[in-house]
PDBML (XML) file of the C-alpha atoms, coordinates in Angstrom:
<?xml version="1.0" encoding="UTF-8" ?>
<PDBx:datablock datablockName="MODEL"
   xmlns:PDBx="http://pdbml.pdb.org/schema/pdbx-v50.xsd"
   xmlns:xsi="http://www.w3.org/2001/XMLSchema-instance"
   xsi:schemaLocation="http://pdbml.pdb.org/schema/pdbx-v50.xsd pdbx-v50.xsd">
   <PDBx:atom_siteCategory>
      <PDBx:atom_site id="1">
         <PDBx:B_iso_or_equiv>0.00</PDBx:B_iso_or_equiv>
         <PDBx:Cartn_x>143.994</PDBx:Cartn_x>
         <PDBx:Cartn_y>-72.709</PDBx:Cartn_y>
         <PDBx:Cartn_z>-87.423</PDBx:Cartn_z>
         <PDBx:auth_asym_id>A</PDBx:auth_asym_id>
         <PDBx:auth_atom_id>CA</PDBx:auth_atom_id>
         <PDBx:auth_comp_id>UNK</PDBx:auth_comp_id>
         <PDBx:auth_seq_id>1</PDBx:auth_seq_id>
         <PDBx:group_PDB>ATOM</PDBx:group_PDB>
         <PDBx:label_alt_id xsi:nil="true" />
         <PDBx:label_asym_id>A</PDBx:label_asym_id>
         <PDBx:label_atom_id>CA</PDBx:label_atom_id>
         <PDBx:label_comp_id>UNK</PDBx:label_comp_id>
         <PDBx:label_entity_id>1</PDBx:label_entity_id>
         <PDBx:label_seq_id>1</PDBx:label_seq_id>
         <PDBx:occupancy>1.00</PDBx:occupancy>
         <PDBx:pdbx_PDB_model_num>1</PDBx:pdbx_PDB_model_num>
         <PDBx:type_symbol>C</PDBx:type_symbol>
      </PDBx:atom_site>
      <PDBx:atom_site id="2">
         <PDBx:B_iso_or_equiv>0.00</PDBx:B_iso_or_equiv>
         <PDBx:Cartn_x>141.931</PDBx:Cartn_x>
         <PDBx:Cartn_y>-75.893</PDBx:Cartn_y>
         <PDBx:Cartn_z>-86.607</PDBx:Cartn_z>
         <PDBx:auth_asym_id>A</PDBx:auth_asym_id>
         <PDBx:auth_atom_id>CA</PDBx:auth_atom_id>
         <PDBx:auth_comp_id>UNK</PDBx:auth_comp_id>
         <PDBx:auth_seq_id>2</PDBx:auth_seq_id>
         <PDBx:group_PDB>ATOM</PDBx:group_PDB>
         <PDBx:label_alt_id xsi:nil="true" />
         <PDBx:label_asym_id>A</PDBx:label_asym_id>
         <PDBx:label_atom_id>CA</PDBx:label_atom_id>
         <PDBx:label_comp_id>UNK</PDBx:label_comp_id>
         <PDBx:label_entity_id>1</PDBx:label_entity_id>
         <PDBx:label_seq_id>2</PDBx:label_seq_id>
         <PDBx:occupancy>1.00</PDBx:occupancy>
         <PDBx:pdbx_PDB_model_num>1</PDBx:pdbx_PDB_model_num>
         <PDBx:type_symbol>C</PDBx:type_symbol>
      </PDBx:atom_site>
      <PDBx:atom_site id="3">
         <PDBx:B_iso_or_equiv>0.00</PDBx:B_iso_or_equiv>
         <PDBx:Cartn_x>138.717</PDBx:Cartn_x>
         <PDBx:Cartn_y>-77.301</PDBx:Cartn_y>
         <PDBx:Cartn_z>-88.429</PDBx:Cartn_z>
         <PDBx:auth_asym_id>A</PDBx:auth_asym_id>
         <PDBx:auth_atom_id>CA</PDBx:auth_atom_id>
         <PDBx:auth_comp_id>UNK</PDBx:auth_comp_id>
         <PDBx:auth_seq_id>3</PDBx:auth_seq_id>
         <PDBx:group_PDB>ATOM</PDBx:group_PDB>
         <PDBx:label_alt_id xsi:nil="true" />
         <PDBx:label_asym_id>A</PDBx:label_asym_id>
         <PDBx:label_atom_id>CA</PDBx:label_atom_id>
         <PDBx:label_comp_id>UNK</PDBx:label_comp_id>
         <PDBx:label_entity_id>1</PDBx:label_entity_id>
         <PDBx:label_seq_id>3</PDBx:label_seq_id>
         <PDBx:occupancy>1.00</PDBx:occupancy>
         <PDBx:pdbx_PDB_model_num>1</PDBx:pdbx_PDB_model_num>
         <PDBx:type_symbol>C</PDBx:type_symbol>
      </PDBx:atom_site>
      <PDBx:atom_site id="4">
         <PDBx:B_iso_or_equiv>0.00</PDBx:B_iso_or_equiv>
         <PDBx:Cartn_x>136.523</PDBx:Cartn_x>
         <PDBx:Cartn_y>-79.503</PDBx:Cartn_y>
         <PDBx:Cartn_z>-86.722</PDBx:Cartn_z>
         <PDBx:auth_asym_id>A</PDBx:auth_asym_id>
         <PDBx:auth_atom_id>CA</PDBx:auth_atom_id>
         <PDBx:auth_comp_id>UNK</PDBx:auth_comp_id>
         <PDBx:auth_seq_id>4</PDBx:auth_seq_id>
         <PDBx:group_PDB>ATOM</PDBx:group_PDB>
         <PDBx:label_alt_id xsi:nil="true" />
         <PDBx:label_asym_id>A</PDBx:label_asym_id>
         <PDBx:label_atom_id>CA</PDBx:label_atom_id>
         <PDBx:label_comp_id>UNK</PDBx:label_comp_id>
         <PDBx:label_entity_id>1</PDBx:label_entity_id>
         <PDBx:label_seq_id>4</PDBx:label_seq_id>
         <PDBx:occupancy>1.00</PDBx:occupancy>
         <PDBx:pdbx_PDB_model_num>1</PDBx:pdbx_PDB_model_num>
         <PDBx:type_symbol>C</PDBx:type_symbol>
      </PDBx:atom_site>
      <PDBx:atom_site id="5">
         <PDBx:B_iso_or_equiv>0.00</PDBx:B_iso_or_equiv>
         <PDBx:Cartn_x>134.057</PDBx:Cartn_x>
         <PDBx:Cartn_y>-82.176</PDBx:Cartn_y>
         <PDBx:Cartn_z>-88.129</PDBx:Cartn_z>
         <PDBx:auth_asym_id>A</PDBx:auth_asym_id>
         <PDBx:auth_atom_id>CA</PDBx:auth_atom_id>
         <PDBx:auth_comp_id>UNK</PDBx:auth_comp_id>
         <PDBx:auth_seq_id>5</PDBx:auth_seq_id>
         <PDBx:group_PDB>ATOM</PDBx:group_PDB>
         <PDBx:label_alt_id xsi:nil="true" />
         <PDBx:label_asym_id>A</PDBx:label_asym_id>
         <PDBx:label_atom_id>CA</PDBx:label_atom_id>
         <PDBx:label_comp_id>UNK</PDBx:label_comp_id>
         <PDBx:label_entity_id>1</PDBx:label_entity_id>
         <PDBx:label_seq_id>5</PDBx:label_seq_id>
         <PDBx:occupancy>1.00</PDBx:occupancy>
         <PDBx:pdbx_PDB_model_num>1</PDBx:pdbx_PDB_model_num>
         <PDBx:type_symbol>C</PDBx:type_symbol>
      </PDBx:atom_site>
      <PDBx:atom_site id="6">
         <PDBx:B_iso_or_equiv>0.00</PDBx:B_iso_or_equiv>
         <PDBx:Cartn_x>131.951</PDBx:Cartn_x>
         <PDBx:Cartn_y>-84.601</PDBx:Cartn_y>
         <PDBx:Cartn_z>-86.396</PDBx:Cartn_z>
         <PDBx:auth_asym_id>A</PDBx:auth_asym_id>
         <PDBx:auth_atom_id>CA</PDBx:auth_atom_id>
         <PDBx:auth_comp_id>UNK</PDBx:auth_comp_id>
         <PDBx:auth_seq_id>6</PDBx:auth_seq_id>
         <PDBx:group_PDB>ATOM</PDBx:group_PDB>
         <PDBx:label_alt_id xsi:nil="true" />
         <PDBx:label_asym_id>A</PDBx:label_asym_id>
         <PDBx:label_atom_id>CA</PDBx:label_atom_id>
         <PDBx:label_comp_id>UNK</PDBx:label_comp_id>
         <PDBx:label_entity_id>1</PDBx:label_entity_id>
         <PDBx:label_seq_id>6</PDBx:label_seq_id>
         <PDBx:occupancy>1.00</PDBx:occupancy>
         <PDBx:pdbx_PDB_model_num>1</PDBx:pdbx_PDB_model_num>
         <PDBx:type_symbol>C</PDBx:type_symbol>
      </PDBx:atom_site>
      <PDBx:atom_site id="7">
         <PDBx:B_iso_or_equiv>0.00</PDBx:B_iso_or_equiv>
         <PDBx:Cartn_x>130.118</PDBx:Cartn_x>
         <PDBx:Cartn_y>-88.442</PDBx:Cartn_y>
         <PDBx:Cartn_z>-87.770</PDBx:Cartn_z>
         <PDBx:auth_asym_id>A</PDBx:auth_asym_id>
         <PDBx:auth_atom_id>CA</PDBx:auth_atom_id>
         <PDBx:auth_comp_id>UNK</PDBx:auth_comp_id>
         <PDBx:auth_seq_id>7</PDBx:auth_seq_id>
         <PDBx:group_PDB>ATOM</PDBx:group_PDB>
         <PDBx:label_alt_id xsi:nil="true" />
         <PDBx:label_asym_id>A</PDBx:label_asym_id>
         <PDBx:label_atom_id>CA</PDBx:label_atom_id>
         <PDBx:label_comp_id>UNK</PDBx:label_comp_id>
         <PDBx:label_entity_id>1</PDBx:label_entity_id>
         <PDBx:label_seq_id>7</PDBx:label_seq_id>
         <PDBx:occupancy>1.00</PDBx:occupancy>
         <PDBx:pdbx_PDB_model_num>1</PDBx:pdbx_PDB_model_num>
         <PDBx:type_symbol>C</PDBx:type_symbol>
      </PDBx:atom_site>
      <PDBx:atom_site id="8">
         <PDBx:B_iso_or_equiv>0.00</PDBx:B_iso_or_equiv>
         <PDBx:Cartn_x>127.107</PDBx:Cartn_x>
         <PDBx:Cartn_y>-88.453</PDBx:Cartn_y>
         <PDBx:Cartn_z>-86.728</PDBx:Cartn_z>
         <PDBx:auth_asym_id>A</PDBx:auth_asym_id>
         <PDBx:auth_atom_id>CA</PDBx:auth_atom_id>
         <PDBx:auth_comp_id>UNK</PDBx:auth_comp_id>
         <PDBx:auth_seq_id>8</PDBx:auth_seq_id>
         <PDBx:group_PDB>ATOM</PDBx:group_PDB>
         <PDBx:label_alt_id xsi:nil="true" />
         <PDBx:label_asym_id>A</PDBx:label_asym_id>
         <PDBx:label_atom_id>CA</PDBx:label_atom_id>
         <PDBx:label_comp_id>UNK</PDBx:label_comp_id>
         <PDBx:label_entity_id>1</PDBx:label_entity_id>
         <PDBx:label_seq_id>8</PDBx:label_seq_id>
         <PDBx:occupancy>1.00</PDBx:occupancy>
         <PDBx:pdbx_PDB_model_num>1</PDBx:pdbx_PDB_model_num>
         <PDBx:type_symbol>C</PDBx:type_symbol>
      </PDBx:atom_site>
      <PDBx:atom_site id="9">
         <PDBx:B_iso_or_equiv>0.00</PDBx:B_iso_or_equiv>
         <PDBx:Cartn_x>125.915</PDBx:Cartn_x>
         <PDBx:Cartn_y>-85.237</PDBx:Cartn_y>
         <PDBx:Cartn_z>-85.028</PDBx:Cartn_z>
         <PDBx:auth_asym_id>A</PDBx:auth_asym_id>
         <PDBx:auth_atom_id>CA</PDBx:auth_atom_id>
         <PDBx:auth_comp_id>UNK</PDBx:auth_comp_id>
         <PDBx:auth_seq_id>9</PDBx:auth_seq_id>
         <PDBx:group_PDB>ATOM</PDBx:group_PDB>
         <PDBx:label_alt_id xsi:nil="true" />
         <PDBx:label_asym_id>A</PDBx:label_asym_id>
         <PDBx:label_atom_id>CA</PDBx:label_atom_id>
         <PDBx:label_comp_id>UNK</PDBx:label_comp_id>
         <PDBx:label_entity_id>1</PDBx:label_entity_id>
         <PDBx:label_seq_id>9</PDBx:label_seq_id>
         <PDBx:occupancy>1.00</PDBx:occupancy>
         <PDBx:pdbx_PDB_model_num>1</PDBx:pdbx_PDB_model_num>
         <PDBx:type_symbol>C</PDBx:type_symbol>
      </PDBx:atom_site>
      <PDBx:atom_site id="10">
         <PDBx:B_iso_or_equiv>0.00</PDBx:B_iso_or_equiv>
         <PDBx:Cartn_x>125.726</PDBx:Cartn_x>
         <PDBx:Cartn_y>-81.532</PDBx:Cartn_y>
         <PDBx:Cartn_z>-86.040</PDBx:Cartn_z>
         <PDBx:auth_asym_id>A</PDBx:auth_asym_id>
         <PDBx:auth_atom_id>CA</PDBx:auth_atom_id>
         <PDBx:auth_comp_id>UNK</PDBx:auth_comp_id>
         <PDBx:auth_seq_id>10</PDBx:auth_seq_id>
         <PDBx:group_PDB>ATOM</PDBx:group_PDB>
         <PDBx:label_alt_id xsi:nil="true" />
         <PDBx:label_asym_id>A</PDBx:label_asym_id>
         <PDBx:label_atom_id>CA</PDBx:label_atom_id>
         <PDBx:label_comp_id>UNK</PDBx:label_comp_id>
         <PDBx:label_entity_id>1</PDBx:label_entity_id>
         <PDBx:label_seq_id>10</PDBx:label_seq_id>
         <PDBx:occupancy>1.00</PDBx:occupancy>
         <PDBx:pdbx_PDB_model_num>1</PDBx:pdbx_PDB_model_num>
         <PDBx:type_symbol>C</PDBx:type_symbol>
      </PDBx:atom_site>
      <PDBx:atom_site id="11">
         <PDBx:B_iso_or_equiv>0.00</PDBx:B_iso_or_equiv>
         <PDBx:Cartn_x>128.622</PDBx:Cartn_x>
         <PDBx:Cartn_y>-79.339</PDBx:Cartn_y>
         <PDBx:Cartn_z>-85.270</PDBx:Cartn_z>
         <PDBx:auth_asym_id>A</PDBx:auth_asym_id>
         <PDBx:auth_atom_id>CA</PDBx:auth_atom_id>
         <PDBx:auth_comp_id>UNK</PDBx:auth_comp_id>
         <PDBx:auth_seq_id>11</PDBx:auth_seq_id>
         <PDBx:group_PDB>ATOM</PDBx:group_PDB>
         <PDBx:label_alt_id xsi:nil="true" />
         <PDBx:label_asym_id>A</PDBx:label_asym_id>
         <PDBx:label_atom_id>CA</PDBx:label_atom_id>
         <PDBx:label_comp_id>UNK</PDBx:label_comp_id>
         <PDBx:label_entity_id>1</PDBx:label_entity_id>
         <PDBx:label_seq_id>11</PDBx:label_seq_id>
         <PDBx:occupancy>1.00</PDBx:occupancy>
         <PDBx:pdbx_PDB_model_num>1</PDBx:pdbx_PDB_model_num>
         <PDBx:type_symbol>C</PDBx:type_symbol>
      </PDBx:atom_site>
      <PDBx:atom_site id="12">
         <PDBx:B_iso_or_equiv>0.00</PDBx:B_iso_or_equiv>
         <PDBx:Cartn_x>125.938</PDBx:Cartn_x>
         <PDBx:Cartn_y>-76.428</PDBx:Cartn_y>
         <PDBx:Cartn_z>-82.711</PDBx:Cartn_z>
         <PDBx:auth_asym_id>A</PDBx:auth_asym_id>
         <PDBx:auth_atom_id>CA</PDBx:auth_atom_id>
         <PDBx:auth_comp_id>UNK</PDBx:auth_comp_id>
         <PDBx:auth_seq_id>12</PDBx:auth_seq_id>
         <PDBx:group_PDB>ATOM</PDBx:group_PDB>
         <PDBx:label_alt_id xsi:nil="true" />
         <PDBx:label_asym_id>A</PDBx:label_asym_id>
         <PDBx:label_atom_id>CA</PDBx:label_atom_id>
         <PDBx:label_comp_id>UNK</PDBx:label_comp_id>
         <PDBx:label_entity_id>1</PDBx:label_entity_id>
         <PDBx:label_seq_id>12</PDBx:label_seq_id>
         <PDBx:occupancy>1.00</PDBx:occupancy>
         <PDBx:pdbx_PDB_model_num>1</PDBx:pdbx_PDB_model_num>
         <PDBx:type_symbol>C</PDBx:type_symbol>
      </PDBx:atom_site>
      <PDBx:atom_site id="13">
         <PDBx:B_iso_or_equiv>0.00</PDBx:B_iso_or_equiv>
         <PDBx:Cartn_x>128.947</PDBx:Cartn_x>
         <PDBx:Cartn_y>-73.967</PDBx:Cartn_y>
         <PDBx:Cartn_z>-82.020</PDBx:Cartn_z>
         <PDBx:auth_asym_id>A</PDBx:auth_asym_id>
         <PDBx:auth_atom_id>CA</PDBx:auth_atom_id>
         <PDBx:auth_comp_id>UNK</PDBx:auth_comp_id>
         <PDBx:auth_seq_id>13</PDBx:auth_seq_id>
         <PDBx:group_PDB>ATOM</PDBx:group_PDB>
         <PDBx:label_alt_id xsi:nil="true" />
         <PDBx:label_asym_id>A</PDBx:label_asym_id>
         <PDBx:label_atom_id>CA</PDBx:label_atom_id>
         <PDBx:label_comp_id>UNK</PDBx:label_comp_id>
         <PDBx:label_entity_id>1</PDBx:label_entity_id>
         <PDBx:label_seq_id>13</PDBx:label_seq_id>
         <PDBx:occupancy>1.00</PDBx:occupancy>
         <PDBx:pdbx_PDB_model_num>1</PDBx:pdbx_PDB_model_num>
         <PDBx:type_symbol>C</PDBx:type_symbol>
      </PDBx:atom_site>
      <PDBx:atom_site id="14">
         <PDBx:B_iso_or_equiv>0.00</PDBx:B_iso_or_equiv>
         <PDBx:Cartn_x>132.504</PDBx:Cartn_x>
         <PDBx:Cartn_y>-74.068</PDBx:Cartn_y>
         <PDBx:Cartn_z>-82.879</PDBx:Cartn_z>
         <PDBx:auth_asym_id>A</PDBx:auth_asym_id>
         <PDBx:auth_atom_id>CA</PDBx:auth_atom_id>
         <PDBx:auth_comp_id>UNK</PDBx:auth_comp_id>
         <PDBx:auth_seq_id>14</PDBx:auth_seq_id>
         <PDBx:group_PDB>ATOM</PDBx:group_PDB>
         <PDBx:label_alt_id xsi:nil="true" />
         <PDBx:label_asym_id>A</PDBx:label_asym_id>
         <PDBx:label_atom_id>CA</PDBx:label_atom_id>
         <PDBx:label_comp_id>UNK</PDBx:label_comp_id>
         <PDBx:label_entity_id>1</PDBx:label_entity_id>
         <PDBx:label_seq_id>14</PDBx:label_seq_id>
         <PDBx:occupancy>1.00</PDBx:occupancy>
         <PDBx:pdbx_PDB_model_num>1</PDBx:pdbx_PDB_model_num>
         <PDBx:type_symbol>C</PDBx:type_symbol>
      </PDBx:atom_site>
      <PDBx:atom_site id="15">
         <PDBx:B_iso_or_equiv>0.00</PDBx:B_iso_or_equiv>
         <PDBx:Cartn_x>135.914</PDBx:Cartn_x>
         <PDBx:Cartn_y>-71.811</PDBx:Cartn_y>
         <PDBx:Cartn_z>-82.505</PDBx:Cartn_z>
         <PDBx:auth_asym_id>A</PDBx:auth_asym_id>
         <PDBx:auth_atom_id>CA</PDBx:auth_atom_id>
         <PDBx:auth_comp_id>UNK</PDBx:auth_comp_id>
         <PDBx:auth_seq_id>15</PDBx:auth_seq_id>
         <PDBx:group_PDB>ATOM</PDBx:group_PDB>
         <PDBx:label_alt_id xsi:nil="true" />
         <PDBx:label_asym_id>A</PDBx:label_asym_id>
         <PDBx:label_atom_id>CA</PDBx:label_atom_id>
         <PDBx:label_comp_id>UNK</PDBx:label_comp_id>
         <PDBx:label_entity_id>1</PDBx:label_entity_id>
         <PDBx:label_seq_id>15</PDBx:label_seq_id>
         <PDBx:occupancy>1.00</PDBx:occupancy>
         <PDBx:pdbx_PDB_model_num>1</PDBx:pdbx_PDB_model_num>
         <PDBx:type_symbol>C</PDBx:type_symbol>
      </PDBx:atom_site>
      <PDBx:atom_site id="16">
         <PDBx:B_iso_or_equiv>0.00</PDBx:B_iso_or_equiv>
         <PDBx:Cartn_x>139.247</PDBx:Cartn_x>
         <PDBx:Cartn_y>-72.684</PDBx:Cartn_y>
         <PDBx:Cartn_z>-83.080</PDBx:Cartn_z>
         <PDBx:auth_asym_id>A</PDBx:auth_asym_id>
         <PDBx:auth_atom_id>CA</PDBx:auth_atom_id>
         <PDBx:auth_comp_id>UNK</PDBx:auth_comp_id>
         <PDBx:auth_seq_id>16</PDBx:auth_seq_id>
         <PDBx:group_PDB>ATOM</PDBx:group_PDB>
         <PDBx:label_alt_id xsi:nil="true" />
         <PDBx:label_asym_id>A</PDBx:label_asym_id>
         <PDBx:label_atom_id>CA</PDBx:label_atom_id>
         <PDBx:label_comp_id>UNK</PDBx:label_comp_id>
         <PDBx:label_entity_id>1</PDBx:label_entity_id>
         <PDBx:label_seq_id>16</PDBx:label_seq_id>
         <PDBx:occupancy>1.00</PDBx:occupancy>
         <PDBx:pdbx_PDB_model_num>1</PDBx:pdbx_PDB_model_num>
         <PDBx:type_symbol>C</PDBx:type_symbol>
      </PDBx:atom_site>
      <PDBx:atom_site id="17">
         <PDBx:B_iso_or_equiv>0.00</PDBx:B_iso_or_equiv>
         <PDBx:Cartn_x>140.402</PDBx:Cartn_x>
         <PDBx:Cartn_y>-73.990</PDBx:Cartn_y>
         <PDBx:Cartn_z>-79.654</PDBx:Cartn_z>
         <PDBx:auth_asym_id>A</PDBx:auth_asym_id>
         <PDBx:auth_atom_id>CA</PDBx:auth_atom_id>
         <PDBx:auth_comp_id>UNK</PDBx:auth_comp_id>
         <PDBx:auth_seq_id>17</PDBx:auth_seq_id>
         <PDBx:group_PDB>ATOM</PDBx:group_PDB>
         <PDBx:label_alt_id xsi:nil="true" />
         <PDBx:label_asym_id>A</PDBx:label_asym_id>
         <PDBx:label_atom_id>CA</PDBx:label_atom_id>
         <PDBx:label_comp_id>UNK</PDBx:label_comp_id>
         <PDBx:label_entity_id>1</PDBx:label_entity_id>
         <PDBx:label_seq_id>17</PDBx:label_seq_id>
         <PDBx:occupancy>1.00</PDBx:occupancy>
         <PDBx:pdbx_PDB_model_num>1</PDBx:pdbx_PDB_model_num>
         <PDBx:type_symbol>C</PDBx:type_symbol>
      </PDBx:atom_site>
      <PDBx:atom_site id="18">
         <PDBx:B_iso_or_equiv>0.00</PDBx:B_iso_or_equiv>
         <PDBx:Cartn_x>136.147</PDBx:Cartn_x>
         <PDBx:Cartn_y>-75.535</PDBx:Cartn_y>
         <PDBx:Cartn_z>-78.647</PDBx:Cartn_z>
         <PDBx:auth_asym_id>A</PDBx:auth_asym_id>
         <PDBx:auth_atom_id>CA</PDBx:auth_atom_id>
         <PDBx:auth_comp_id>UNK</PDBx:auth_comp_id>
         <PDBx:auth_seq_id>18</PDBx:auth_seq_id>
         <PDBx:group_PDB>ATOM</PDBx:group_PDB>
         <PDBx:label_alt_id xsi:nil="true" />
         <PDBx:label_asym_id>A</PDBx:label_asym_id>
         <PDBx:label_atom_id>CA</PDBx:label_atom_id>
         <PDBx:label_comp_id>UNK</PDBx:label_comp_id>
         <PDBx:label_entity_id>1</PDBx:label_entity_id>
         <PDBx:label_seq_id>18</PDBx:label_seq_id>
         <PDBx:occupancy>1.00</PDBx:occupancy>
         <PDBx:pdbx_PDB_model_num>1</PDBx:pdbx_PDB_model_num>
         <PDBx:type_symbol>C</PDBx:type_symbol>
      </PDBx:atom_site>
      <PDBx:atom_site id="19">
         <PDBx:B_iso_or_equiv>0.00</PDBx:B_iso_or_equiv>
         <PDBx:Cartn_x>133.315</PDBx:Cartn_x>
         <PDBx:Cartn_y>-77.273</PDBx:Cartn_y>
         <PDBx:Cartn_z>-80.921</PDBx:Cartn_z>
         <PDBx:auth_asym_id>A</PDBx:auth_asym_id>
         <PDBx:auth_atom_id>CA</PDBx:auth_atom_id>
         <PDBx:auth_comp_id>UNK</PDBx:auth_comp_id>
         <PDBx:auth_seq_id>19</PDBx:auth_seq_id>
         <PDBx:group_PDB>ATOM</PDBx:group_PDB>
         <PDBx:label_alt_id xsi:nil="true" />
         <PDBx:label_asym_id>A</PDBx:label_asym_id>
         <PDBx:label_atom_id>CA</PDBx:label_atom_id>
         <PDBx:label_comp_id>UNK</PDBx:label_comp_id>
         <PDBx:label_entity_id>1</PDBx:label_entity_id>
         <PDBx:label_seq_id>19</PDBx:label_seq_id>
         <PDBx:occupancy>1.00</PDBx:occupancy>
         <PDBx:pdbx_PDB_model_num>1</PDBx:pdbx_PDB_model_num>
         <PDBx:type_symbol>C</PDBx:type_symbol>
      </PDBx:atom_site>
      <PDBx:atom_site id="20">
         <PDBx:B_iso_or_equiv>0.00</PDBx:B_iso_or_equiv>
         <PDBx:Cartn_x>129.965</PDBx:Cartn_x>
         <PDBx:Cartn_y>-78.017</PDBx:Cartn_y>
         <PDBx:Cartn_z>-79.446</PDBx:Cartn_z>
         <PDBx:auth_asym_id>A</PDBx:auth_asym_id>
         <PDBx:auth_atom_id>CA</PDBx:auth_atom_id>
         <PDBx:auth_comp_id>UNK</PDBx:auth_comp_id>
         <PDBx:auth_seq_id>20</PDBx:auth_seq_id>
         <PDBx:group_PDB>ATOM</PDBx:group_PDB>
         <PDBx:label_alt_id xsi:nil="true" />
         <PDBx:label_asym_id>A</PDBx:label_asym_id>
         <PDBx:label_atom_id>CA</PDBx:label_atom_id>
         <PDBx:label_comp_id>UNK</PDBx:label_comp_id>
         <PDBx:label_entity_id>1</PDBx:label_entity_id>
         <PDBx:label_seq_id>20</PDBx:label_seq_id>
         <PDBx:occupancy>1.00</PDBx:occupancy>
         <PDBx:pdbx_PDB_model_num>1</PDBx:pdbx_PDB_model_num>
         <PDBx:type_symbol>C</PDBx:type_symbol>
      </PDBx:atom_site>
      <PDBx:atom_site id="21">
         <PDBx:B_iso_or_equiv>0.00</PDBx:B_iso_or_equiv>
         <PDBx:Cartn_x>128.093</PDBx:Cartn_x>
         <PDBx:Cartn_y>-81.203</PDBx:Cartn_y>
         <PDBx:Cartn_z>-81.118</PDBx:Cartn_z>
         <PDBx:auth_asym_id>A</PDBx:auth_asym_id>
         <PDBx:auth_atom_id>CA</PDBx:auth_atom_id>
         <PDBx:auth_comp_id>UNK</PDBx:auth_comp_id>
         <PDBx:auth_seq_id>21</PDBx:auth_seq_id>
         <PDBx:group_PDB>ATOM</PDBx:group_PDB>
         <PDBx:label_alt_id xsi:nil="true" />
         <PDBx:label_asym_id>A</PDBx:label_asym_id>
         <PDBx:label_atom_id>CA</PDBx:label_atom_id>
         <PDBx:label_comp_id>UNK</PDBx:label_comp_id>
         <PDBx:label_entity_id>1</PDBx:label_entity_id>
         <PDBx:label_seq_id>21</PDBx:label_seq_id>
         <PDBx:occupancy>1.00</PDBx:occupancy>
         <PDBx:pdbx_PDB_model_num>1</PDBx:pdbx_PDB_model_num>
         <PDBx:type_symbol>C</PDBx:type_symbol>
      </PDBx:atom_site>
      <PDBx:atom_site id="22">
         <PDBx:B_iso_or_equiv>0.00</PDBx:B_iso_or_equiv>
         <PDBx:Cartn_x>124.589</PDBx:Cartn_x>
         <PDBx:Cartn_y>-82.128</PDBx:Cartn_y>
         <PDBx:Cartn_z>-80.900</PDBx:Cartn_z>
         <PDBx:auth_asym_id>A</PDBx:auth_asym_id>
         <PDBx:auth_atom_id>CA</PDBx:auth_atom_id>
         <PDBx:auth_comp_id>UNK</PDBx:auth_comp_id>
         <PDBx:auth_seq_id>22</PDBx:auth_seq_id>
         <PDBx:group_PDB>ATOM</PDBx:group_PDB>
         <PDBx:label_alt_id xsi:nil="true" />
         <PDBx:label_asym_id>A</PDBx:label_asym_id>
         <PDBx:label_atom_id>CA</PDBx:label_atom_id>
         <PDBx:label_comp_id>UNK</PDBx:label_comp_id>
         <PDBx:label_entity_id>1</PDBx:label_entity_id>
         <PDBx:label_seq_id>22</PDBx:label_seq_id>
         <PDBx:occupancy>1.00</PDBx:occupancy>
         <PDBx:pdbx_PDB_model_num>1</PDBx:pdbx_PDB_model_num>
         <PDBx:type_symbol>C</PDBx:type_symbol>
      </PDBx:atom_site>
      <PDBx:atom_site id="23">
         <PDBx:B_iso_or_equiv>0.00</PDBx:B_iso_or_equiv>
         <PDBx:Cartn_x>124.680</PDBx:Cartn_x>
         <PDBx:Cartn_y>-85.845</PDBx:Cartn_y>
         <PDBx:Cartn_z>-81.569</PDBx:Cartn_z>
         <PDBx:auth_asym_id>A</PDBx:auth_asym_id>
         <PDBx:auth_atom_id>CA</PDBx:auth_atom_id>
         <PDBx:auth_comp_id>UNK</PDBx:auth_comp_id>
         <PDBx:auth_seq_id>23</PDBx:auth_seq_id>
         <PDBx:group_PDB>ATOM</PDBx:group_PDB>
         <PDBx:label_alt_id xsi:nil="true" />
         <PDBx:label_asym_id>A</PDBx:label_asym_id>
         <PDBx:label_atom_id>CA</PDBx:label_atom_id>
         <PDBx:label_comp_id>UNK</PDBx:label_comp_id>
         <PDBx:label_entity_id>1</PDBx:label_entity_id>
         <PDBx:label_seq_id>23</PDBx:label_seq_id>
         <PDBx:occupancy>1.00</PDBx:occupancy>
         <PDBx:pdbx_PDB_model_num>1</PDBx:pdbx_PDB_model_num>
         <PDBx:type_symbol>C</PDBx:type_symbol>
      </PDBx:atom_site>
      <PDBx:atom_site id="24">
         <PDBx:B_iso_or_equiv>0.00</PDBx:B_iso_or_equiv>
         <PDBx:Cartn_x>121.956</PDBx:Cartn_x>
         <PDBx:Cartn_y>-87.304</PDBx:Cartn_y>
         <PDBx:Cartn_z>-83.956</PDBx:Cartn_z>
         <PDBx:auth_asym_id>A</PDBx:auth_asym_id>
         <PDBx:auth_atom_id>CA</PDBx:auth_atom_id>
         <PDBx:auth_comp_id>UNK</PDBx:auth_comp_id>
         <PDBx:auth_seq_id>24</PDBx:auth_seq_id>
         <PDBx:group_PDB>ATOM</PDBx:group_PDB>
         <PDBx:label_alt_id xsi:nil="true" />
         <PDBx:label_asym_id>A</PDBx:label_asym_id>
         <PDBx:label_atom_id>CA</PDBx:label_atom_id>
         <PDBx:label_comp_id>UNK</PDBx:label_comp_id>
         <PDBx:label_entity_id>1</PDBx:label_entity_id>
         <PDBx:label_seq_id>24</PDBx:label_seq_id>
         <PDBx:occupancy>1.00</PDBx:occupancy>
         <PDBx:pdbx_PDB_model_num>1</PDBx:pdbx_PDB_model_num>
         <PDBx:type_symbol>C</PDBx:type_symbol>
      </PDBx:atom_site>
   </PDBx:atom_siteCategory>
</PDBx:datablock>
């Protein structure tokens, strides 16, 4: 299984294998 985290934006959508950010 895979988490994903992102500095400085807002994970918008995320699955195991895709993650969609929205940068702030």
């Amino acid at each position: 299984e895979y988490s994903w985290a992102a500095t400085g934006g807002t994970l918008i959508s995320y699955n195991q294998h895709t993650a969609s950010i929205n940068w702030t």
